[in-house]
PDB file of N, CA and C in Angstrom:
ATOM      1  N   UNK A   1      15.381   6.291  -7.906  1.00  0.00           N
ATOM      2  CA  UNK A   1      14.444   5.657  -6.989  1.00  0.00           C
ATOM      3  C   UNK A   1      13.112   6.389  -7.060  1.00  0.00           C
ATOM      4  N   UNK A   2      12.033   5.453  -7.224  1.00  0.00           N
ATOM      5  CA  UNK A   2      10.457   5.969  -7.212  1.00  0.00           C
ATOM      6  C   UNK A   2      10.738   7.095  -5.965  1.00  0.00           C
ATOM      7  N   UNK A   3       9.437   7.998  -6.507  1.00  0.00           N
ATOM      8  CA  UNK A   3       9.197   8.701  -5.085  1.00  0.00           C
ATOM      9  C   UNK A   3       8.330   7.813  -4.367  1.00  0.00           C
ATOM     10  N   UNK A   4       7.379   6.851  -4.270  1.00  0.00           N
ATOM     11  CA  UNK A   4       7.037   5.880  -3.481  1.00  0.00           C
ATOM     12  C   UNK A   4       7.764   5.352  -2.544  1.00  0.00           C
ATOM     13  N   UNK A   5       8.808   4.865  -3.389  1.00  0.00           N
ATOM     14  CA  UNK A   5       9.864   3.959  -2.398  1.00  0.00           C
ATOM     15  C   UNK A   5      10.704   4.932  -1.391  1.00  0.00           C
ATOM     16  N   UNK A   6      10.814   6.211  -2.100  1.00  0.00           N
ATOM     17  CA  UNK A   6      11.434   7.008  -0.941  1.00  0.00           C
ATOM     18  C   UNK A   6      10.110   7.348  -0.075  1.00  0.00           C
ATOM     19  N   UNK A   7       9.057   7.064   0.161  1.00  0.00           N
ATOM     20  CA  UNK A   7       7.910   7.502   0.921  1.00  0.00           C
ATOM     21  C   UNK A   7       8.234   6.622   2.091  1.00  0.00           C
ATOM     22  N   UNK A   8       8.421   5.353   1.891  1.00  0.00           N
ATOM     23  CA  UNK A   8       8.023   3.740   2.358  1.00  0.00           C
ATOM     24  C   UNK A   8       9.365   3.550   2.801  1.00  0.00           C
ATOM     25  N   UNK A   9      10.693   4.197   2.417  1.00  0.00           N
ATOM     26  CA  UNK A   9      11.633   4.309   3.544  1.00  0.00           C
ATOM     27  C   UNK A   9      11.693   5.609   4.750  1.00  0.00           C
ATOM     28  N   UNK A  10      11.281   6.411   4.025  1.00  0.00           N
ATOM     29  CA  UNK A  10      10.819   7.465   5.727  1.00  0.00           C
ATOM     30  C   UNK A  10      10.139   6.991   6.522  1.00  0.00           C
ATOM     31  N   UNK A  11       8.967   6.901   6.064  1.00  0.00           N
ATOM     32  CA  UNK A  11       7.939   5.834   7.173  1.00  0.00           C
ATOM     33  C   UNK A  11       8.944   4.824   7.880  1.00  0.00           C
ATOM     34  N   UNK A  12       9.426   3.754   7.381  1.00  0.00           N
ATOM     35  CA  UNK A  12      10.202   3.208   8.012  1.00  0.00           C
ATOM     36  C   UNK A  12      11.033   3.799   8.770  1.00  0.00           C
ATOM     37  N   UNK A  13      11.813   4.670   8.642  1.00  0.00           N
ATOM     38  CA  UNK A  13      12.681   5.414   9.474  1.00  0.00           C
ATOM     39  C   UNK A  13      12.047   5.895  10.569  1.00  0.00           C
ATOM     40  N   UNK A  14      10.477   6.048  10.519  1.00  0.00           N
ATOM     41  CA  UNK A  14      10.031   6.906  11.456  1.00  0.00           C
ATOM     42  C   UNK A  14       9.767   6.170  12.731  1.00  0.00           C
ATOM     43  N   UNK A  15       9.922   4.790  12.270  1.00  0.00           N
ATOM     44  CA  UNK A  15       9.922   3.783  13.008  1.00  0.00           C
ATOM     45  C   UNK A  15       8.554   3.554  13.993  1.00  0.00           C
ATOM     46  N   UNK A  16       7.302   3.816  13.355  1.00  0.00           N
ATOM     47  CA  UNK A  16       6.424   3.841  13.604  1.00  0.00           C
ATOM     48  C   UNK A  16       5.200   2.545  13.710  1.00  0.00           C
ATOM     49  N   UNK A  17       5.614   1.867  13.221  1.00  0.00           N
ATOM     50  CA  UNK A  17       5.000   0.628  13.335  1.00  0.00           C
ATOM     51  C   UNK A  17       5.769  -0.595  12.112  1.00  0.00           C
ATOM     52  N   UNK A  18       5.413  -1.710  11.926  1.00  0.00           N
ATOM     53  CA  UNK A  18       5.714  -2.675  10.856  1.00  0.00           C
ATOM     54  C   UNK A  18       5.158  -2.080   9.137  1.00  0.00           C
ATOM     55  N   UNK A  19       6.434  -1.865   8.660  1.00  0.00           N
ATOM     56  CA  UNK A  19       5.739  -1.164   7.594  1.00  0.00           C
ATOM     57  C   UNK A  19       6.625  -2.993   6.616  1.00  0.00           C
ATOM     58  N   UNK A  20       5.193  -3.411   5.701  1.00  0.00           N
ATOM     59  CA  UNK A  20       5.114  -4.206   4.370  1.00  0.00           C
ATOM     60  C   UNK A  20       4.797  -3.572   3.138  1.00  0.00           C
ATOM     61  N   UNK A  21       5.461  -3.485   2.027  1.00  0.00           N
ATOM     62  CA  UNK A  21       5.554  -3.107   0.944  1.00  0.00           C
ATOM     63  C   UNK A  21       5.031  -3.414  -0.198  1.00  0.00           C
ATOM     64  N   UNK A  22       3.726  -3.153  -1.177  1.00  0.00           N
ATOM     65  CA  UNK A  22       3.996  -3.743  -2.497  1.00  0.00           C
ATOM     66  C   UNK A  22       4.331  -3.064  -3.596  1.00  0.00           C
ATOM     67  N   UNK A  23       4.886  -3.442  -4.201  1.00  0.00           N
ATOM     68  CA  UNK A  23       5.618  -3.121  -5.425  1.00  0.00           C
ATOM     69  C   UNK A  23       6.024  -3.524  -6.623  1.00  0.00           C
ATOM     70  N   UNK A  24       4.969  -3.878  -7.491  1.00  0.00           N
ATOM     71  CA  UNK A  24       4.956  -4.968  -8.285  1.00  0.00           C
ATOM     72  C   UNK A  24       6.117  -4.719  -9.683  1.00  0.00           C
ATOM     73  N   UNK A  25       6.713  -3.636  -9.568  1.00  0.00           N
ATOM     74  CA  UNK A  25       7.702  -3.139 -10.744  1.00  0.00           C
ATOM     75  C   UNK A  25       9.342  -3.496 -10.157  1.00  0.00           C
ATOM     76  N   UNK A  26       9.450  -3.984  -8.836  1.00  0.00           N
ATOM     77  CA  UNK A  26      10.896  -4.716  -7.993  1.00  0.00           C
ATOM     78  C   UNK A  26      10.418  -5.187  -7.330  1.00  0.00           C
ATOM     79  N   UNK A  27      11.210  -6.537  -7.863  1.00  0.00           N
ATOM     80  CA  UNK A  27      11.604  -7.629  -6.772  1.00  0.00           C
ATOM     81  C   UNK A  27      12.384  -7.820  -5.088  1.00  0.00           C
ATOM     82  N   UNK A  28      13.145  -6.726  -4.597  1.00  0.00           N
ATOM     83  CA  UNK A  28      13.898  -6.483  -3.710  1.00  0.00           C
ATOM     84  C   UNK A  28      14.448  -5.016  -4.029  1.00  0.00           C
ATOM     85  N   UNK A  29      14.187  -4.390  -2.378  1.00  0.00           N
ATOM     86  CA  UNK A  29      14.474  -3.019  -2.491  1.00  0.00           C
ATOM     87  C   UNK A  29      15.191  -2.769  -1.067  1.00  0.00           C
ATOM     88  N   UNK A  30      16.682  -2.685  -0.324  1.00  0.00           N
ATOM     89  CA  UNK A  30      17.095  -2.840   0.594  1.00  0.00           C
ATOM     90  C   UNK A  30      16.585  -2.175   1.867  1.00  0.00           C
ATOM     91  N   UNK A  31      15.970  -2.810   2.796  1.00  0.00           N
ATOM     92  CA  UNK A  31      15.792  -2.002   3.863  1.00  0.00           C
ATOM     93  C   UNK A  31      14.194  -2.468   3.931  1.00  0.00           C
ATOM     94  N   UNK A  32      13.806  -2.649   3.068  1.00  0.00           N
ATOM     95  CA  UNK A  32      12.185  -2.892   2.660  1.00  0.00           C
ATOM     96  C   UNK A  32      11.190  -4.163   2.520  1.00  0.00           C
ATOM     97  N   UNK A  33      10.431  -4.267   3.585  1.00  0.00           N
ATOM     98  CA  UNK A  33       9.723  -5.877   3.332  1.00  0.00           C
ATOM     99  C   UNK A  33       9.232  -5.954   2.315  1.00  0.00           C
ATOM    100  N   UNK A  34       9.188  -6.472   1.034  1.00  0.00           N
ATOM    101  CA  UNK A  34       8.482  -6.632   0.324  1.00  0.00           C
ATOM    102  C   UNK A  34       7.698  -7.467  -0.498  1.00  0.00           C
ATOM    103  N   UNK A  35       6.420  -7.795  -0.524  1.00  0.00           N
ATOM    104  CA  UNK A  35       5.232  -8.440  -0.415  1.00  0.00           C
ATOM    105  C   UNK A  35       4.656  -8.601  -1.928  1.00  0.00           C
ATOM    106  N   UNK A  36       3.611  -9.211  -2.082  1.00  0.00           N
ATOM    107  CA  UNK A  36       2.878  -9.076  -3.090  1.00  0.00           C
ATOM    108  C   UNK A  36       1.510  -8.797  -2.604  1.00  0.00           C
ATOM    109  N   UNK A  37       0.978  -7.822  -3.683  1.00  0.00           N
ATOM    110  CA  UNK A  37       0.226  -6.977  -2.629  1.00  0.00           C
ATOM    111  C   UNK A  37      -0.948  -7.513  -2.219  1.00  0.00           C
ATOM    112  N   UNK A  38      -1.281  -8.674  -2.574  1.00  0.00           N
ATOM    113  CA  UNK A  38      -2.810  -9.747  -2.085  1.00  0.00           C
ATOM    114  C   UNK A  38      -2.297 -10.112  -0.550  1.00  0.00           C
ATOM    115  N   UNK A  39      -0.542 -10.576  -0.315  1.00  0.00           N
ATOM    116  CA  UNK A  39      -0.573 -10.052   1.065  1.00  0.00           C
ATOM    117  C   UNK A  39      -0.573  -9.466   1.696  1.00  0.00           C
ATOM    118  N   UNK A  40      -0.072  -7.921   1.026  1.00  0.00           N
ATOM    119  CA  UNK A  40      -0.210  -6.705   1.890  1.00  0.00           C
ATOM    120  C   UNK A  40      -1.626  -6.416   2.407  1.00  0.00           C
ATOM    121  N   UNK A  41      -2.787  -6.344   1.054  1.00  0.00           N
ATOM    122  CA  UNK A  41      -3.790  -6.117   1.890  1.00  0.00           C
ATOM    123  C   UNK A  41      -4.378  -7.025   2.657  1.00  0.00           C
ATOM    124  N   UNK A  42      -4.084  -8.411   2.821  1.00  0.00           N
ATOM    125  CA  UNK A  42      -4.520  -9.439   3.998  1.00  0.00           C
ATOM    126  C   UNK A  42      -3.476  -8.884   5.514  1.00  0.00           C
ATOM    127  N   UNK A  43      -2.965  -8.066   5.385  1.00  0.00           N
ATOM    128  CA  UNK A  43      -2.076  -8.159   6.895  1.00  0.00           C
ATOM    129  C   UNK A  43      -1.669  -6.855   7.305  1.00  0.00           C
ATOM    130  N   UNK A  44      -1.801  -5.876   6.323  1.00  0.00           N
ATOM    131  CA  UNK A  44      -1.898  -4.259   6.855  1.00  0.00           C
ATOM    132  C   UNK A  44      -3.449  -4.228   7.510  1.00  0.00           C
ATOM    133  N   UNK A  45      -2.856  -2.969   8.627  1.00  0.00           N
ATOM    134  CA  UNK A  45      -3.986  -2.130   8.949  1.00  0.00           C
ATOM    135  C   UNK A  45      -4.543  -1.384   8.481  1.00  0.00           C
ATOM    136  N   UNK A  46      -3.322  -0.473   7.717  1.00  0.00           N
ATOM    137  CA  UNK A  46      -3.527   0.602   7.168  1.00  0.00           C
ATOM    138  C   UNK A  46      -3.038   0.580   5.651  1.00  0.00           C
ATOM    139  N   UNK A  47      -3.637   0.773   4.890  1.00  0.00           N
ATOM    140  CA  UNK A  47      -3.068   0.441   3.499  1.00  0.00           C
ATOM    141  C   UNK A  47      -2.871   1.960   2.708  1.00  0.00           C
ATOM    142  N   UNK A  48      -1.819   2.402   2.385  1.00  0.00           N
ATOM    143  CA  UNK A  48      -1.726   3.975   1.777  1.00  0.00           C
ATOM    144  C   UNK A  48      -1.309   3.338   0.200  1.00  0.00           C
ATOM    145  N   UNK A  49      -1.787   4.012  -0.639  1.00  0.00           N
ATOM    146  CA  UNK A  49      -1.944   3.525  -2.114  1.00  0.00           C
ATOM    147  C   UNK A  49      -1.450   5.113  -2.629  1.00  0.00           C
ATOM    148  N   UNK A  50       0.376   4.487  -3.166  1.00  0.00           N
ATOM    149  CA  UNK A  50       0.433   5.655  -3.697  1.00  0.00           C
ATOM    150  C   UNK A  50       0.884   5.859  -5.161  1.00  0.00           C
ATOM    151  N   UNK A  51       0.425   4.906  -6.110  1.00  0.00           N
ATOM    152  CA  UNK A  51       0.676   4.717  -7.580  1.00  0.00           C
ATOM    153  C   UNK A  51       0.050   3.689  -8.179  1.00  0.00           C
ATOM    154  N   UNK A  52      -0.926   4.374  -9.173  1.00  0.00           N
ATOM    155  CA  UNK A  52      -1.882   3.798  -9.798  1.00  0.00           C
ATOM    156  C   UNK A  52      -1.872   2.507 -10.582  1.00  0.00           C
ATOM    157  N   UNK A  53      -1.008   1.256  -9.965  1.00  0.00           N
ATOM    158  CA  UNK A  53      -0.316  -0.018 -10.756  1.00  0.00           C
ATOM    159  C   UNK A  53      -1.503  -0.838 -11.400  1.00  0.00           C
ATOM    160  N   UNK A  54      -1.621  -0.873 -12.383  1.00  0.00           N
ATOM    161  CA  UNK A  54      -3.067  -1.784 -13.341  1.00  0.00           C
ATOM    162  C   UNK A  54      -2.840  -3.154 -12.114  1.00  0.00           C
ATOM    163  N   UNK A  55      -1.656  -3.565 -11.617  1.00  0.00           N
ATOM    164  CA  UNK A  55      -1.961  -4.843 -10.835  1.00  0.00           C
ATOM    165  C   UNK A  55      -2.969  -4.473  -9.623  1.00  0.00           C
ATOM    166  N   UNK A  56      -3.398  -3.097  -9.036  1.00  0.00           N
ATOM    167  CA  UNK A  56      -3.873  -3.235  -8.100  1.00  0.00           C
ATOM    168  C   UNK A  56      -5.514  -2.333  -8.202  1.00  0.00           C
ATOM    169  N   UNK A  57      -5.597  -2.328  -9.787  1.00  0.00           N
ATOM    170  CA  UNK A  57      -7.104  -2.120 -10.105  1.00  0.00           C
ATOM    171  C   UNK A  57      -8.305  -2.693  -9.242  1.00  0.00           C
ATOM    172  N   UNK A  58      -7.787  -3.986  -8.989  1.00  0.00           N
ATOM    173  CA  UNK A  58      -8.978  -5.239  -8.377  1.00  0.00           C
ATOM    174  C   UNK A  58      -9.264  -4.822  -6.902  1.00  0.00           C
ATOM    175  N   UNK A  59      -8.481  -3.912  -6.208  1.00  0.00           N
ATOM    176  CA  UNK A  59      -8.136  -3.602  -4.749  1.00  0.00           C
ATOM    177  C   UNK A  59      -9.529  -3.476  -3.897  1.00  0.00           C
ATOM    178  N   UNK A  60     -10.485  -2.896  -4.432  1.00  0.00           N
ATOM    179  CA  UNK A  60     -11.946  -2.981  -4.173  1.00  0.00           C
ATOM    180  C   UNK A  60     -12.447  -3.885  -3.201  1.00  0.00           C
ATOM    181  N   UNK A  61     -12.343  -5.093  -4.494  1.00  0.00           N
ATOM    182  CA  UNK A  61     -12.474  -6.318  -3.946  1.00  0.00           C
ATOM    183  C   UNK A  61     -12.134  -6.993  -2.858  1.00  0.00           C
ATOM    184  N   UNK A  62     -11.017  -6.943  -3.094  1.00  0.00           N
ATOM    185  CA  UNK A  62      -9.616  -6.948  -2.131  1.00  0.00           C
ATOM    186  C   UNK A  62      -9.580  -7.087  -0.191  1.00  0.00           C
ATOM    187  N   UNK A  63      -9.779  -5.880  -0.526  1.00  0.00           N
ATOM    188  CA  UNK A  63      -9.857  -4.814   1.018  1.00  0.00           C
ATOM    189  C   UNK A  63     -10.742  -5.344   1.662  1.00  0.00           C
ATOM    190  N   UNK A  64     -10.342  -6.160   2.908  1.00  0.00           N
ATOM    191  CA  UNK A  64     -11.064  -6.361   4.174  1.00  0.00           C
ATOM    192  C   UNK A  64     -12.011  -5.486   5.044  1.00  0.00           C
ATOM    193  N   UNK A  65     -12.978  -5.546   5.092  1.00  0.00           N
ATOM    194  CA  UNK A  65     -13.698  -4.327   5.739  1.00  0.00           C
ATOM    195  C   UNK A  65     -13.027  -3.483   6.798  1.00  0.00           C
ATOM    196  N   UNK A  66     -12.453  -4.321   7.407  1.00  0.00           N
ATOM    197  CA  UNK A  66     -11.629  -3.640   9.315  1.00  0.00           C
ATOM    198  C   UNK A  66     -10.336  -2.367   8.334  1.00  0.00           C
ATOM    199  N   UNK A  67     -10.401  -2.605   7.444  1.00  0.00           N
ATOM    200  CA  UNK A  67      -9.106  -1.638   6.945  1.00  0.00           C
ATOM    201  C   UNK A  67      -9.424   0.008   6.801  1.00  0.00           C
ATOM    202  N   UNK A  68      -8.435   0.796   6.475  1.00  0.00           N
ATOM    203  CA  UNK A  68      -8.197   1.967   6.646  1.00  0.00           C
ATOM    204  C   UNK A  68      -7.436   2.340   5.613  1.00  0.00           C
ATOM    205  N   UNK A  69      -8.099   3.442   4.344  1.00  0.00           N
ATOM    206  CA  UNK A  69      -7.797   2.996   3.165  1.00  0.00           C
ATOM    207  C   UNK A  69      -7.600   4.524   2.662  1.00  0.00           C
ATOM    208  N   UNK A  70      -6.007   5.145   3.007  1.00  0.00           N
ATOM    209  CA  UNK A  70      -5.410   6.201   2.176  1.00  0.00           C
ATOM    210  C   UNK A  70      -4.975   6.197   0.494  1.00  0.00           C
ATOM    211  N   UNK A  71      -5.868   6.650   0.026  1.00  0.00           N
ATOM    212  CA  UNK A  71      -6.262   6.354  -1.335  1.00  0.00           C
ATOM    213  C   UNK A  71      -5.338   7.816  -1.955  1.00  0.00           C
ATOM    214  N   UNK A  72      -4.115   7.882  -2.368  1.00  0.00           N
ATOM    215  CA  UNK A  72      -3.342   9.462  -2.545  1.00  0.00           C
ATOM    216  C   UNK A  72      -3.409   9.727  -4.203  1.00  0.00           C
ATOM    217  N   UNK A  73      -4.053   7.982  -5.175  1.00  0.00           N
ATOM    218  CA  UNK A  73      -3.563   7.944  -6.483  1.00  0.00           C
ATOM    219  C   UNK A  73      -5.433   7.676  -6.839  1.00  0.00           C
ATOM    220  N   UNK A  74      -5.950   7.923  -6.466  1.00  0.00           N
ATOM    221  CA  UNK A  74      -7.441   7.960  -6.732  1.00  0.00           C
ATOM    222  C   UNK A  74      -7.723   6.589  -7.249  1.00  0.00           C
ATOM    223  N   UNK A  75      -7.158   4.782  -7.000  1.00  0.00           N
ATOM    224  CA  UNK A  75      -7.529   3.796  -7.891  1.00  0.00           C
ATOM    225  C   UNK A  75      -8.645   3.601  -7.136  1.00  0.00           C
ATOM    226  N   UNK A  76      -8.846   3.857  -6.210  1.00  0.00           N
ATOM    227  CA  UNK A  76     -10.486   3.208  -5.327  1.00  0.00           C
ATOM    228  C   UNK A  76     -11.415   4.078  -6.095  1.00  0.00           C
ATOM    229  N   UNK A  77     -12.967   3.309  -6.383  1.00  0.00           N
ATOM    230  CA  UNK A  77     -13.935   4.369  -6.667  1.00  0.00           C
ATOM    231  C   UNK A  77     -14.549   5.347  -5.668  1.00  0.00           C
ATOM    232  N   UNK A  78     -14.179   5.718  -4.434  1.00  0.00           N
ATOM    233  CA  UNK A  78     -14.925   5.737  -3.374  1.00  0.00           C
ATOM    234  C   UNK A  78     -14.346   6.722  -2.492  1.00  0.00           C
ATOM    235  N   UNK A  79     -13.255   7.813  -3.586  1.00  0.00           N
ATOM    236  CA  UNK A  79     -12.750   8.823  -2.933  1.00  0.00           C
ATOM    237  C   UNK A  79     -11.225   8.396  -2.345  1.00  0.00           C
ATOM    238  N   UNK A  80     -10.621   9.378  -1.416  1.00  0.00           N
ATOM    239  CA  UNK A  80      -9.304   9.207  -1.649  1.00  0.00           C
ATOM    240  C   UNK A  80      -8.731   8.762  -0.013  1.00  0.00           C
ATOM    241  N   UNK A  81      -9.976   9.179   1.059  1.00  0.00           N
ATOM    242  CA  UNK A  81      -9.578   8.606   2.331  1.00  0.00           C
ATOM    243  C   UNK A  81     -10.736   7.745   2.634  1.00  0.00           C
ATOM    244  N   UNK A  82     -10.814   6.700   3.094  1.00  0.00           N
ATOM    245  CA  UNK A  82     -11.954   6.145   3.439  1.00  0.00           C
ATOM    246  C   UNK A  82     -11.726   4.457   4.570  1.00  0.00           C
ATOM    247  N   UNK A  83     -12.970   4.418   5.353  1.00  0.00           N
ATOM    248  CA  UNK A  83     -12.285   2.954   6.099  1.00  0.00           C
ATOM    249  C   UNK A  83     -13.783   2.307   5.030  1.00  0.00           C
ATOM    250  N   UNK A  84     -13.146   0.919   4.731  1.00  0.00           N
ATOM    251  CA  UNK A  84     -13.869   0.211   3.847  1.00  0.00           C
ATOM    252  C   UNK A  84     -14.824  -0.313   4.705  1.00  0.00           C
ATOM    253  N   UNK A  85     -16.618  -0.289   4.182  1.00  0.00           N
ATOM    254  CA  UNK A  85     -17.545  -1.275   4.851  1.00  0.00           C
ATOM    255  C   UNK A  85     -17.792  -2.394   4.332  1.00  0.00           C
TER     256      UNK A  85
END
């Protein structure tokens, strides 16, 4: 199991809010909502990016201004914590 996916089940465990998943390398991962990530970033608050997937190069674009954008795999140009304007 990715270390991602073990990230994204602690969080869950921590039971801290609605955690949605993307993960474009599995289809179903038990325990785990999982999304494609054009919906994740339409419906997270908080978006934590933790593996550099060529599908989510475009994320820039993407990202709704109101968001909150933990960047841990450096794909944003714009540094590694940031809320998008």
């Amino acid at each position: 199991e990715s270390p991602s996916l073990m990230i994204a089940k602690r969080i869950q465990e921590m039971g801290i809010g609605k955690l949605i998943v993307a993960e474009p390398n599995i289809s179903e991962c038990d325990g785990l909502d999982l999304r494609s990530y054009r919906d994740v970033v339409n419906e997270a608050d908080v978006l934590v990016l933790l593996v550099k997937h060529k599908d989510f190069f475009d994320l820039n674009l993407l990202i709704p201004k109101n968001r909150v954008v933990i960047d841990a795999c450096g794909i944003l140009e714009h540094g590694t914590v940031h809320k998008c304007k």
